[in-house]
Structure formats: structure tokens, C-alpha cells
C-alpha atoms as a PDB file:
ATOM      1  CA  UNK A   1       4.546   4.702  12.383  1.00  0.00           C
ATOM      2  CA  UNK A   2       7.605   5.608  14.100  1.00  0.00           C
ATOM      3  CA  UNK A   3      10.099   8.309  13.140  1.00  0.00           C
ATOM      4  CA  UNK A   4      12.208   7.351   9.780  1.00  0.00           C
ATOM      5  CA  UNK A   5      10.483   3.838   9.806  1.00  0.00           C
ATOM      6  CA  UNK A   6       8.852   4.519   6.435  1.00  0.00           C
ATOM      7  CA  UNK A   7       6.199   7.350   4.743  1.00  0.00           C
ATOM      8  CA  UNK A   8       2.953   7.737   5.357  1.00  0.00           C
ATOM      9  CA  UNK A   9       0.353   8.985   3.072  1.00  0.00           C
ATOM     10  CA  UNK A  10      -2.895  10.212   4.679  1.00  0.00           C
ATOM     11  CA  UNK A  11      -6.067  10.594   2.451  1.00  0.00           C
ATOM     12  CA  UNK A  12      -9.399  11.516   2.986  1.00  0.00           C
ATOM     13  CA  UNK A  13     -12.021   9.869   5.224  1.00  0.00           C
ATOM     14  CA  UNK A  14      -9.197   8.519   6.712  1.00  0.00           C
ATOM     15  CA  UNK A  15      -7.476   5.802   4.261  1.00  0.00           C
ATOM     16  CA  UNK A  16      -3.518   5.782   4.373  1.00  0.00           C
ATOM     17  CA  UNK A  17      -1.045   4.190   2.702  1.00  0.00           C
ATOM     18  CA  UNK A  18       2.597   3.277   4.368  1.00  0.00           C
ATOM     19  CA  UNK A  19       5.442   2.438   2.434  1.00  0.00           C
ATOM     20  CA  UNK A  20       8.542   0.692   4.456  1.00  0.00           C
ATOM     21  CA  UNK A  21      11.896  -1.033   3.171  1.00  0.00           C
ATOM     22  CA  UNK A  22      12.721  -3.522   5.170  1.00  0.00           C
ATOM     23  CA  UNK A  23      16.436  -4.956   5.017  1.00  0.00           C
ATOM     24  CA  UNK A  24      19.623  -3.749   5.228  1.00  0.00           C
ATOM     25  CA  UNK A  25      19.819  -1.717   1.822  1.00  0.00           C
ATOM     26  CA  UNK A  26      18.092  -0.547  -0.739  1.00  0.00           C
ATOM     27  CA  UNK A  27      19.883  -3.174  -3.154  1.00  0.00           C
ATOM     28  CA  UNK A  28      17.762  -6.465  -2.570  1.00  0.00           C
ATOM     29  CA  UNK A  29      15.379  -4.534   0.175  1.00  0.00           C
ATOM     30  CA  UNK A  30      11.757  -5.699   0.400  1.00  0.00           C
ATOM     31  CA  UNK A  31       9.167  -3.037  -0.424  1.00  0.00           C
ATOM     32  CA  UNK A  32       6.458  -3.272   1.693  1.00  0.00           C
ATOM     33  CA  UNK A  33       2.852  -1.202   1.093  1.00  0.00           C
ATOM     34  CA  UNK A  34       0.497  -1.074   3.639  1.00  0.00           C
ATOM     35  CA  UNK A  35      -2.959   0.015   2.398  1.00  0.00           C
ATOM     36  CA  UNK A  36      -6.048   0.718   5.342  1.00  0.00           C
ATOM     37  CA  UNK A  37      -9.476   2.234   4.979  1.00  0.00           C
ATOM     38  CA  UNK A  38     -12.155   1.807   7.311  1.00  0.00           C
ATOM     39  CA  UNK A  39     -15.277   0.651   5.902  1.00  0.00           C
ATOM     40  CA  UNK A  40     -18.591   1.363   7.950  1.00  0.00           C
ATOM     41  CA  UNK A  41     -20.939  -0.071   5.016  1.00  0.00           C
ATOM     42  CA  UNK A  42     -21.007  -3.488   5.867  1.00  0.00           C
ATOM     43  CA  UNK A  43     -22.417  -4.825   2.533  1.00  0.00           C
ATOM     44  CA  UNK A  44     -19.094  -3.841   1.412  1.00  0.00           C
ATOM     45  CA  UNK A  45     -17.055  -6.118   4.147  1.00  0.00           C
ATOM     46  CA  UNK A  46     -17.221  -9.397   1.897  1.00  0.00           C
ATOM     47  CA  UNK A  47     -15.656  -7.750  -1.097  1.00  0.00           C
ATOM     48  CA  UNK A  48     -12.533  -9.127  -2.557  1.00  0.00           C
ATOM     49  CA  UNK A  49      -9.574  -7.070  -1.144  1.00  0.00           C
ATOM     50  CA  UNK A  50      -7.916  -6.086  -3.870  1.00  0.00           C
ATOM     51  CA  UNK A  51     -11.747  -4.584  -5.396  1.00  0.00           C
ATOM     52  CA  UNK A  52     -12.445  -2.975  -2.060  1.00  0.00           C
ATOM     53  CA  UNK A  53      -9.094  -1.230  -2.081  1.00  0.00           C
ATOM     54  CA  UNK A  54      -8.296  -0.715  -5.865  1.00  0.00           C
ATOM     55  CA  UNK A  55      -8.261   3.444  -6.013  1.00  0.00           C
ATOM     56  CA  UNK A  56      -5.380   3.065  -3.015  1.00  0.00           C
ATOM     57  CA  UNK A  57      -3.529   0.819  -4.938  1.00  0.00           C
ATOM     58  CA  UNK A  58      -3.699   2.919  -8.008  1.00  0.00           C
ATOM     59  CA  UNK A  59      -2.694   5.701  -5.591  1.00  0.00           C
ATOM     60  CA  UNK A  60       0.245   4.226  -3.755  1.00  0.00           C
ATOM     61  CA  UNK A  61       1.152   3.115  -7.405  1.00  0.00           C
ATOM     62  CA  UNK A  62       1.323   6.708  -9.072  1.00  0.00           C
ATOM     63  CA  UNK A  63       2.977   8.186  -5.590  1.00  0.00           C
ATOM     64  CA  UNK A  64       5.578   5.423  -5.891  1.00  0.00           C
ATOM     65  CA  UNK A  65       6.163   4.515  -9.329  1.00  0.00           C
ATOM     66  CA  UNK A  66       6.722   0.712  -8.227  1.00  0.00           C
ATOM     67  CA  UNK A  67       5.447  -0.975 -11.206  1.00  0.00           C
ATOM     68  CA  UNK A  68       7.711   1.490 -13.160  1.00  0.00           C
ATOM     69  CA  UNK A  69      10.507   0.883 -10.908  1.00  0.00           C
ATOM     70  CA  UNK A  70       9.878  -2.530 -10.663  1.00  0.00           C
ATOM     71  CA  UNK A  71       8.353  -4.022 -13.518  1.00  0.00           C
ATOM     72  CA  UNK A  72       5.811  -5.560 -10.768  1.00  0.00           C
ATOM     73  CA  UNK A  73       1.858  -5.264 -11.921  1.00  0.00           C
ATOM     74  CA  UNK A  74       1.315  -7.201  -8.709  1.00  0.00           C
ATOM     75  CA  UNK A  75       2.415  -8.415  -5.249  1.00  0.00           C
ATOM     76  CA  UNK A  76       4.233 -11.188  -4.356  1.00  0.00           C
ATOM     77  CA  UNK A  77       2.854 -11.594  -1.391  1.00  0.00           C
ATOM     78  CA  UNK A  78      -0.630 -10.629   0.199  1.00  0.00           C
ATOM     79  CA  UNK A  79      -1.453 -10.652   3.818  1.00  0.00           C
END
């Protein structure tokens, strides 16, 4: 990403997560959570999303804090 457009966590194997505010504040800003890995097995490609990535989400959850922050347990949106 570009420089002071958000943070980006790099894990192993590849994965990262990117978190971005988008808006013109924090108050009423829109967190947005990016979440990638690269998966070569492709008996794995038909797997729900939110399965296949589930350890990053715990991850960018404990790095961030949102659901204590937020109160969130989920998105509410998913693209």
C-alpha cells in the first residue's frame, strides 16, 4: 500500500492483513480489513471465505482489538 494509507501486517507463507480508515476522521470513519492468502491447494478454493480465512481474522482481531473497540463480532459488509 502506499505510504500512511493504512498498516500492513505480513505473516508467513505470505498472508497479510491491511487495515485502512477511510473518511475524513476517526469519529464516524469506516474501518476497513483487508485479509489475502494465496492458496495453491485447489481442493481448498471452494471453501467458504470466512472458513478458508478464519486464523487471519482471529489475527487481525487480536492485533486490532475491533470487536473490543467496536462491539462488532462481524462485518457489515463482505466483498
Amino acid at each position: 500500500i502506499a505510504r500512511n494509507q493504512g498498516i500492513r501486517v505480513l505473516f508467513e507463507g505470505g498472508s497479510r492483513v491491511v487495515f485502512r480508515l477511510s473518511g475524513t476522521g476517526t469519529s464516524g470513519a469506516t474501518l476497513r480489513v483487508y485479509i489475502e492468502r494465496y492458496e495453491p491447494d485447489k481442493s481448498r478454493h471452494d471453501l467458504d471465505t470466512q472458513e478458508a480465512l478464519a486464523d487471519l481474522i482471529a489475527a487481525a482481531d487480536d492485533i486490532a482489538g475491533i470487536r473490543g473497540h467496536t462491539g462488532r463480532v462481524k462485518p457489515s459488509v463482505i466483498t
